[in-house]
N, C-alpha and C. Protein backbone atom coordinates (compact mmCIF):
# COMPACT_ATOMS: atom_id res chain seq x y z
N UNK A 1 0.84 -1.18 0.00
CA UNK A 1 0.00 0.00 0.00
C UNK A 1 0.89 1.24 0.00
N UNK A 2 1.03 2.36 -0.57
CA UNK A 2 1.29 3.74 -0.80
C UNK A 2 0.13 5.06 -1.06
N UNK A 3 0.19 6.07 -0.67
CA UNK A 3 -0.30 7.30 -0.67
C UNK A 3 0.25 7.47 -2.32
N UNK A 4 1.47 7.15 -2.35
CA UNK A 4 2.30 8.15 -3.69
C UNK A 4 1.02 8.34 -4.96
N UNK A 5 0.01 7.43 -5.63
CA UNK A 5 -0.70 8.10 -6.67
C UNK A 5 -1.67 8.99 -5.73
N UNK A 6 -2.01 8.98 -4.16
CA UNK A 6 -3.23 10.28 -3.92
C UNK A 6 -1.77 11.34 -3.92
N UNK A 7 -0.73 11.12 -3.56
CA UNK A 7 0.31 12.49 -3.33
C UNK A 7 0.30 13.27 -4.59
N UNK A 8 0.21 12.74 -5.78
CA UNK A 8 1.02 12.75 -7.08
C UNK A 8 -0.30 13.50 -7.79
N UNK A 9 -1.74 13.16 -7.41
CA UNK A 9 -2.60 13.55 -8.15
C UNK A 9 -2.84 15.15 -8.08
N UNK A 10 -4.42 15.38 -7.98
CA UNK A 10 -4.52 16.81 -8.79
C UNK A 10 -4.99 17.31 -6.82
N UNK A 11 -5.40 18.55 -7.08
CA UNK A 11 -5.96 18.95 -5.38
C UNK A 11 -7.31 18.29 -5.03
N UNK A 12 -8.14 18.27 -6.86
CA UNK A 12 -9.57 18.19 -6.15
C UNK A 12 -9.21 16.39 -5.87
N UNK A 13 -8.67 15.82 -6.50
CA UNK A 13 -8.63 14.22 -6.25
C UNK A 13 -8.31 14.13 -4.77
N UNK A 14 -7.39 14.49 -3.94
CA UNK A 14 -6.61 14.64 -2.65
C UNK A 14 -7.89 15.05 -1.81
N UNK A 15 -8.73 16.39 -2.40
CA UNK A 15 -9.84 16.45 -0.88
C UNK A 15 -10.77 15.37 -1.52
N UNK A 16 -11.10 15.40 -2.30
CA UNK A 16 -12.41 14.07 -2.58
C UNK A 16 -11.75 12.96 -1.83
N UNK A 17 -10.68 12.64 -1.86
CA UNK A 17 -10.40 11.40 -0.72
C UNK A 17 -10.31 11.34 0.44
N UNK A 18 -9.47 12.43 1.23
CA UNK A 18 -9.51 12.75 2.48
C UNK A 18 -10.78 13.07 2.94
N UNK A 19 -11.86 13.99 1.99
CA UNK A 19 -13.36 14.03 2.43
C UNK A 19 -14.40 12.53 2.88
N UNK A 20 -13.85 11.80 1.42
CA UNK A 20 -14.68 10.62 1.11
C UNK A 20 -14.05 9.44 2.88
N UNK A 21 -12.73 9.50 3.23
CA UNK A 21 -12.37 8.85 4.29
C UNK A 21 -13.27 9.56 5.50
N UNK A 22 -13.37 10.57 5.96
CA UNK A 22 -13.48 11.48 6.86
C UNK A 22 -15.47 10.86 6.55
N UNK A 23 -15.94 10.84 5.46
CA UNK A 23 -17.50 11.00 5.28
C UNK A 23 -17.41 9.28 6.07
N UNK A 24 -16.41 8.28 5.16
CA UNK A 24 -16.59 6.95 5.74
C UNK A 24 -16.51 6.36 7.62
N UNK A 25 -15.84 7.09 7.81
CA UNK A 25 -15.38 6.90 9.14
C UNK A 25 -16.84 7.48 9.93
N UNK A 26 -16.70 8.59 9.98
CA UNK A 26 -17.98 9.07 10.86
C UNK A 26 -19.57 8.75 10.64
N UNK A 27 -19.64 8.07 9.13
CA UNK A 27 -20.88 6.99 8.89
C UNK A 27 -20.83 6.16 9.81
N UNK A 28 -20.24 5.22 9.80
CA UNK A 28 -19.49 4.03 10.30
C UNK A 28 -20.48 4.40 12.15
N UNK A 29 -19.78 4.95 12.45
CA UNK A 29 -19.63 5.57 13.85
C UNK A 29 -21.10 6.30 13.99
N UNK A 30 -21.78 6.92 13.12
CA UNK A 30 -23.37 7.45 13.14
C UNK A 30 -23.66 6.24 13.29
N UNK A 31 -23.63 4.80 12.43
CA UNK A 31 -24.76 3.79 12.40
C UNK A 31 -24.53 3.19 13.85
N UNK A 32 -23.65 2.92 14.55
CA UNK A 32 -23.29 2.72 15.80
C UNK A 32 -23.71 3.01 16.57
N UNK A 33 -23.41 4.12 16.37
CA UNK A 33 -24.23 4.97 17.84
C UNK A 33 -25.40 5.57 18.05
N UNK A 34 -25.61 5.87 19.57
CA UNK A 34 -26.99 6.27 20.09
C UNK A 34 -27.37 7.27 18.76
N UNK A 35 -28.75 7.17 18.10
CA UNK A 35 -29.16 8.59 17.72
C UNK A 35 -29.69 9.38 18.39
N UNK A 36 -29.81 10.60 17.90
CA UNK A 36 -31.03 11.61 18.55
C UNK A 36 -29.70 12.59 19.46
N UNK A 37 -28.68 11.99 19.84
CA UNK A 37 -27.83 12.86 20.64
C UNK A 37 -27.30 13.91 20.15
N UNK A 38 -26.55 14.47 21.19
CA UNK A 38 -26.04 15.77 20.59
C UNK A 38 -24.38 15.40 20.21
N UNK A 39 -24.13 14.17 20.23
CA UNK A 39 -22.88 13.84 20.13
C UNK A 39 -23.14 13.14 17.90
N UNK A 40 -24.61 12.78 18.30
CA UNK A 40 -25.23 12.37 17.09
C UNK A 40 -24.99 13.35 16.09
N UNK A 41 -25.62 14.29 16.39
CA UNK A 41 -26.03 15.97 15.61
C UNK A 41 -24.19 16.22 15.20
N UNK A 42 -23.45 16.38 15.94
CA UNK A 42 -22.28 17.30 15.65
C UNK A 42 -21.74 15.89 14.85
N UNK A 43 -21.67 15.13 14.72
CA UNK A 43 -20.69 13.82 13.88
C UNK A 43 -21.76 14.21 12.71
N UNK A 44 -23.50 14.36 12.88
CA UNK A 44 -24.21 14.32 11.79
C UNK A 44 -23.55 15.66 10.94
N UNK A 45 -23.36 16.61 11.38
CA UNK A 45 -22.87 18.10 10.47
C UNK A 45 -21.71 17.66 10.02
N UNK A 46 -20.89 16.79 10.71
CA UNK A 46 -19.34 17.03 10.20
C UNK A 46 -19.33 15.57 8.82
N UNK A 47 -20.45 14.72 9.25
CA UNK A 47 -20.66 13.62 8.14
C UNK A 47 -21.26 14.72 6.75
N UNK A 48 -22.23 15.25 6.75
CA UNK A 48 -23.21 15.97 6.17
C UNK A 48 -21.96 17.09 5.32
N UNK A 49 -21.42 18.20 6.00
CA UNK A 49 -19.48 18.96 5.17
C UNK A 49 -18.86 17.97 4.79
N UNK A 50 -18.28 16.86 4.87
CA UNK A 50 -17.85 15.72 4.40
C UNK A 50 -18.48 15.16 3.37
N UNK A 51 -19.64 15.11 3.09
CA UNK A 51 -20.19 14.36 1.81
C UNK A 51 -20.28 15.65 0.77
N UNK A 52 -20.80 16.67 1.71
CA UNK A 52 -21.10 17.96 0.25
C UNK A 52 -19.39 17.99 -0.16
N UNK A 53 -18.46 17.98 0.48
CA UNK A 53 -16.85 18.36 -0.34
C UNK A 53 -16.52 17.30 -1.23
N UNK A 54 -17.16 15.71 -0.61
CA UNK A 54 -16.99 14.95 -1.89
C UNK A 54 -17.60 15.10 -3.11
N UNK A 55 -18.96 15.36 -2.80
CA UNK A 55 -19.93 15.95 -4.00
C UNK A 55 -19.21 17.02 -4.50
N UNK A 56 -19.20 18.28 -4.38
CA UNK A 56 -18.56 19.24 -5.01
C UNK A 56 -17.05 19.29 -5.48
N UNK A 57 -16.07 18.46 -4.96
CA UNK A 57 -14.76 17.94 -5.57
C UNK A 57 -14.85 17.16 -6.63
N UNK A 58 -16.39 16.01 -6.92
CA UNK A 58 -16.06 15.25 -7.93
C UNK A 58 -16.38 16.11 -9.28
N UNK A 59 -16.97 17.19 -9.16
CA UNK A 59 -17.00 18.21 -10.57
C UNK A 59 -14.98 19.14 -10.85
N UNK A 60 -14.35 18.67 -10.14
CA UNK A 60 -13.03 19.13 -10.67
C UNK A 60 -12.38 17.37 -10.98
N UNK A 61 -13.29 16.10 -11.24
CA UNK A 61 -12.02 14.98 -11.63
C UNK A 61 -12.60 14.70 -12.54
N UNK A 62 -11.92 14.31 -13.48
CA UNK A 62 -12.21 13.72 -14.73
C UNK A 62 -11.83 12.82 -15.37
N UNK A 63 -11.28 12.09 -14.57
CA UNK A 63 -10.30 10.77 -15.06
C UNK A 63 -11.13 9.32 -15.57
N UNK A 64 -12.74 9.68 -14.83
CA UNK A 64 -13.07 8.62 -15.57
C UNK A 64 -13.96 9.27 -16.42
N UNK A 65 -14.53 9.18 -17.94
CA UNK A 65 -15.16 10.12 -18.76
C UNK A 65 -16.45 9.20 -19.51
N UNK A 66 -17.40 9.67 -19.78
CA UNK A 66 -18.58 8.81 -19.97
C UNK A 66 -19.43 9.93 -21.10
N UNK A 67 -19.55 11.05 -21.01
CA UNK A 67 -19.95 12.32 -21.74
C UNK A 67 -19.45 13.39 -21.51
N UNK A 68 -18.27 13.82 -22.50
CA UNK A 68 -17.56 15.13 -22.20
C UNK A 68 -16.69 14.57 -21.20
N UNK A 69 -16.67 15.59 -20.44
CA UNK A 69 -15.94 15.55 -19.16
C UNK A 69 -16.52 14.73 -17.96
N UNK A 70 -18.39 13.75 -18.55
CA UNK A 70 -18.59 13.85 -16.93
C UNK A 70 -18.77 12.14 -17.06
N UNK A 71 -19.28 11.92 -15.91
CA UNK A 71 -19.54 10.35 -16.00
C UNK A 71 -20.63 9.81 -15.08
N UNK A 72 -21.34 9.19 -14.83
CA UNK A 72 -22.40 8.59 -14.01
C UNK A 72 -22.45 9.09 -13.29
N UNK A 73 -21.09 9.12 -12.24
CA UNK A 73 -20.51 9.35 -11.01
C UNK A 73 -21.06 10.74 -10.39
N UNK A 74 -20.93 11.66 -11.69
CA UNK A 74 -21.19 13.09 -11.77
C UNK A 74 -22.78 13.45 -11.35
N UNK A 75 -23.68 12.33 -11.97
CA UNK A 75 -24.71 12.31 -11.41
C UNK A 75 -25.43 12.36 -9.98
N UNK A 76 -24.33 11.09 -9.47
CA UNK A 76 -24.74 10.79 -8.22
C UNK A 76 -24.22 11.66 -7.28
N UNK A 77 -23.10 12.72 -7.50
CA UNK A 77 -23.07 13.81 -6.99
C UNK A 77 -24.35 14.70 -6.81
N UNK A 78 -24.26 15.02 -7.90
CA UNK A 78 -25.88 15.44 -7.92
C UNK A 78 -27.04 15.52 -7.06
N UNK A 79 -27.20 14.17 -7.15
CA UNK A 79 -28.39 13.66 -6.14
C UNK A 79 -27.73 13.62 -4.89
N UNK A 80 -26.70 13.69 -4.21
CA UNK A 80 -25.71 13.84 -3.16
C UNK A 80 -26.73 15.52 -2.59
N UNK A 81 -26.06 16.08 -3.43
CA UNK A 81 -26.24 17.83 -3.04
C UNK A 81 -27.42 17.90 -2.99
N UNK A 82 -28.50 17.21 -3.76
CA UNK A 82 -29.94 17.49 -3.41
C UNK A 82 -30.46 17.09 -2.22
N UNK A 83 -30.00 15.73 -2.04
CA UNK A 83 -30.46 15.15 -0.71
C UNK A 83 -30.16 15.27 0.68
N UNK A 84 -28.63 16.07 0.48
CA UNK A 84 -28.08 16.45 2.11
C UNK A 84 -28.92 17.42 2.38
N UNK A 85 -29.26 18.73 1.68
CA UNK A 85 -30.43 19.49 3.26
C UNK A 85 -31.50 18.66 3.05
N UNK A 86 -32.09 17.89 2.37
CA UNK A 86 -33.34 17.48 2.82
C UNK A 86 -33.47 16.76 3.96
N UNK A 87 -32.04 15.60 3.67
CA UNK A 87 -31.89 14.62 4.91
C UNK A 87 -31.83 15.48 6.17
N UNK A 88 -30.85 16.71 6.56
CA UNK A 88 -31.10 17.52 7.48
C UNK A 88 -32.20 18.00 7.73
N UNK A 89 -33.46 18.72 6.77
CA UNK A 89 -34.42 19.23 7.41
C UNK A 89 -35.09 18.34 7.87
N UNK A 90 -34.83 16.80 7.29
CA UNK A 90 -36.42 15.59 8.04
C UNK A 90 -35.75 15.70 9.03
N UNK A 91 -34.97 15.43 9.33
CA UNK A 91 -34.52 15.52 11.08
C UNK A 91 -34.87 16.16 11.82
N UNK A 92 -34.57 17.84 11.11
CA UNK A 92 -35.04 18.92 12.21
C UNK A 92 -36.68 18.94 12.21
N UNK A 93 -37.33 18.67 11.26
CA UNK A 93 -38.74 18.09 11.43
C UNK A 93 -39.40 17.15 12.17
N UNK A 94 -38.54 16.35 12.57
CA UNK A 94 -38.64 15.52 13.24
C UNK A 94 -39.51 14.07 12.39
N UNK A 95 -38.83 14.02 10.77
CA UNK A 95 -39.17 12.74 10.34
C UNK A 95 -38.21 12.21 10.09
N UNK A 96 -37.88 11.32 11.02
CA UNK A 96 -37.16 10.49 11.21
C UNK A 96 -37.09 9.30 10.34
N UNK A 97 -37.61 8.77 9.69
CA UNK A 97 -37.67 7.52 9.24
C UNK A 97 -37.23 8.29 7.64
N UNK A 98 -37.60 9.33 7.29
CA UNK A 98 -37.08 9.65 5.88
C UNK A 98 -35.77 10.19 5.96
N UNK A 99 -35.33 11.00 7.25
CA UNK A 99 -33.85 11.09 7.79
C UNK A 99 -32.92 10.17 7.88
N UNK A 100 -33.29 9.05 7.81
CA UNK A 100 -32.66 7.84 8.06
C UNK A 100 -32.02 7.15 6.85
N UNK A 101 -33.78 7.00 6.16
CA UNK A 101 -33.69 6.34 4.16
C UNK A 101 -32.72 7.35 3.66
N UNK A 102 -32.76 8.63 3.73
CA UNK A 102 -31.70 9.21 3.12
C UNK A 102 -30.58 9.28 3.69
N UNK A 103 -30.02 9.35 4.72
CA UNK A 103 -28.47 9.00 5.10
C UNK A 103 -28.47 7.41 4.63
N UNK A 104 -29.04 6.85 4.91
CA UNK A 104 -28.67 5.22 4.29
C UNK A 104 -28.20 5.05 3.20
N UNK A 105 -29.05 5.62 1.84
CA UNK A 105 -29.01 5.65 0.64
C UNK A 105 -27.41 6.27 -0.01
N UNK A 106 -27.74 7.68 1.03
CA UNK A 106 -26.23 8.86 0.67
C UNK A 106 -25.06 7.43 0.98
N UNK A 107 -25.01 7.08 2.17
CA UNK A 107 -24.17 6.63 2.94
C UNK A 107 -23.72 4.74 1.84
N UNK A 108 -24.94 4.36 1.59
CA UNK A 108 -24.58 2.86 0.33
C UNK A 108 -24.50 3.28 -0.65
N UNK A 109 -25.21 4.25 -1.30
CA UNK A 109 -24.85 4.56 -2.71
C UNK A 109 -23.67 5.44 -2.76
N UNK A 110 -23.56 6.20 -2.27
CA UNK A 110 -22.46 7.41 -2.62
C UNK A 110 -21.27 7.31 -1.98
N UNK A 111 -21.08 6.50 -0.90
CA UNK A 111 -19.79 5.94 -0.31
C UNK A 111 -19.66 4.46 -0.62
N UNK A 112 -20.44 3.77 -0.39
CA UNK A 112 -20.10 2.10 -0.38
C UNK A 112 -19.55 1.87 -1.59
N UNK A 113 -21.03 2.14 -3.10
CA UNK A 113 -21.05 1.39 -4.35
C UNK A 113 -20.21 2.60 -4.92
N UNK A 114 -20.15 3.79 -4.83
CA UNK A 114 -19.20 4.54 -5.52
C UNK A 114 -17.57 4.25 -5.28
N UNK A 115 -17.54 4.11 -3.92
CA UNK A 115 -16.58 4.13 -3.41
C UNK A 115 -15.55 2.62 -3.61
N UNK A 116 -16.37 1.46 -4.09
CA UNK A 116 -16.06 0.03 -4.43
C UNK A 116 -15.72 0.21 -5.87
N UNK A 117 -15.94 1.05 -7.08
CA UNK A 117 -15.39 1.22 -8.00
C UNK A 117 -13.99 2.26 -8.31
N UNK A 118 -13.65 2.78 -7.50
CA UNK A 118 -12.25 3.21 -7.49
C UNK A 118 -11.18 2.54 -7.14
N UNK A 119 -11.88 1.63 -6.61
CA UNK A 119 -10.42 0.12 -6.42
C UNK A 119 -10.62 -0.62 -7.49
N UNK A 120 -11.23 -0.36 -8.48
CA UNK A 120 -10.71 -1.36 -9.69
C UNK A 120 -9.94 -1.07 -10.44
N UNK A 121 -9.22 -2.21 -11.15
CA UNK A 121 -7.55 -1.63 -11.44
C UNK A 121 -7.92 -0.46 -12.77
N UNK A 122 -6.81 0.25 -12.93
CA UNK A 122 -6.86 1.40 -13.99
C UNK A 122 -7.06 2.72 -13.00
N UNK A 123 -7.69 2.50 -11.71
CA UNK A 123 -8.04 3.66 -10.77
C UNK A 123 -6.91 4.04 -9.53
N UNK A 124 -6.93 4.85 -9.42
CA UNK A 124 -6.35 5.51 -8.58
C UNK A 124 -6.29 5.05 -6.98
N UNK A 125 -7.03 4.19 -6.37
CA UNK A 125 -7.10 4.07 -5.17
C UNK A 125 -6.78 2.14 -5.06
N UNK A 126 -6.78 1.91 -6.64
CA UNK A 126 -6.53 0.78 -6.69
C UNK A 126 -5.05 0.74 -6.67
N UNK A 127 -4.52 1.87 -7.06
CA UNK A 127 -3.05 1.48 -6.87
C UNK A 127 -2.53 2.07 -6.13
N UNK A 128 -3.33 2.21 -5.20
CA UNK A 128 -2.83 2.65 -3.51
C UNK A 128 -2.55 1.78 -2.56
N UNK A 129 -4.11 1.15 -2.93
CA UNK A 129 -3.80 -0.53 -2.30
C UNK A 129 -2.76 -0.95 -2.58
N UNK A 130 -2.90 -1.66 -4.01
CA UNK A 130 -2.40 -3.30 -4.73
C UNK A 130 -1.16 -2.77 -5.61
N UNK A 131 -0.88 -1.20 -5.64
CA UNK A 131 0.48 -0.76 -5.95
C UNK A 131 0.24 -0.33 -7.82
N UNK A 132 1.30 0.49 -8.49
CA UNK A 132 1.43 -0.13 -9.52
C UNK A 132 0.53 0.92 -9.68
């Protein structure tokens, strides 16, 4: 394992990863723990800046290309930025159960299944791992 292709790459690639780690970790640690707390709320804001910087970093990469400059991926950004205040306001509304479907969704689609195709070889995080 080496850093050297995240060292070597561009800026927005470097925060989309350090974001995308930082969004993974404190998911991880939301599904764990008590909700409703206030220990909940402040991991929820710092999960919630963490996903919008991955969303908004993946419009500066372009390494994988599908139309023009953009690719699927670009999409699901997209729906990223639409769905973080909503997921925040069901909360502060106090609907919980649609607060939830949408961090779930953000949290498997936009970290898990996005995040499982950058380790395939030709990518960048694949040769962080497995080298090369």
């Amino acid at each position: 394992m080496t850093l050297t292709p995240i060292l070597q790459s561009t800026l927005a690639i470097q925060l989309h990863v350090l974001a995308a780690a930082i969004a993974t970790v404190l998911g991880i640690i939301q599904f764990a723990g008590i909700k409703g707390t206030i220990v909940h709320r402040i991991l929820g804001y710092g999960w919630v800046t963490a996903m919008a910087i991955v969303a908004i970093s993946s419009f500066w990469i372009f390494e994988f290309r599908f139309i023009g400059l953009w690719s699927p991926i670009h999409l699901l950004s997209i729906g990223v930025l639409v769905a973080l205040p909503f997921a925040v306001l069901h909360a502060r509304r106090g609907r919980i159960d649609d607060h939830r479907s949408a961090m779930i969704w953000m949290f498997a689609g936009a970290l898990a299944v996005a995040g499982f195709f950058t380790f395939l070889p030709g990518r960048i995080m694949h040769a962080v791992l497995f080298g090369g």
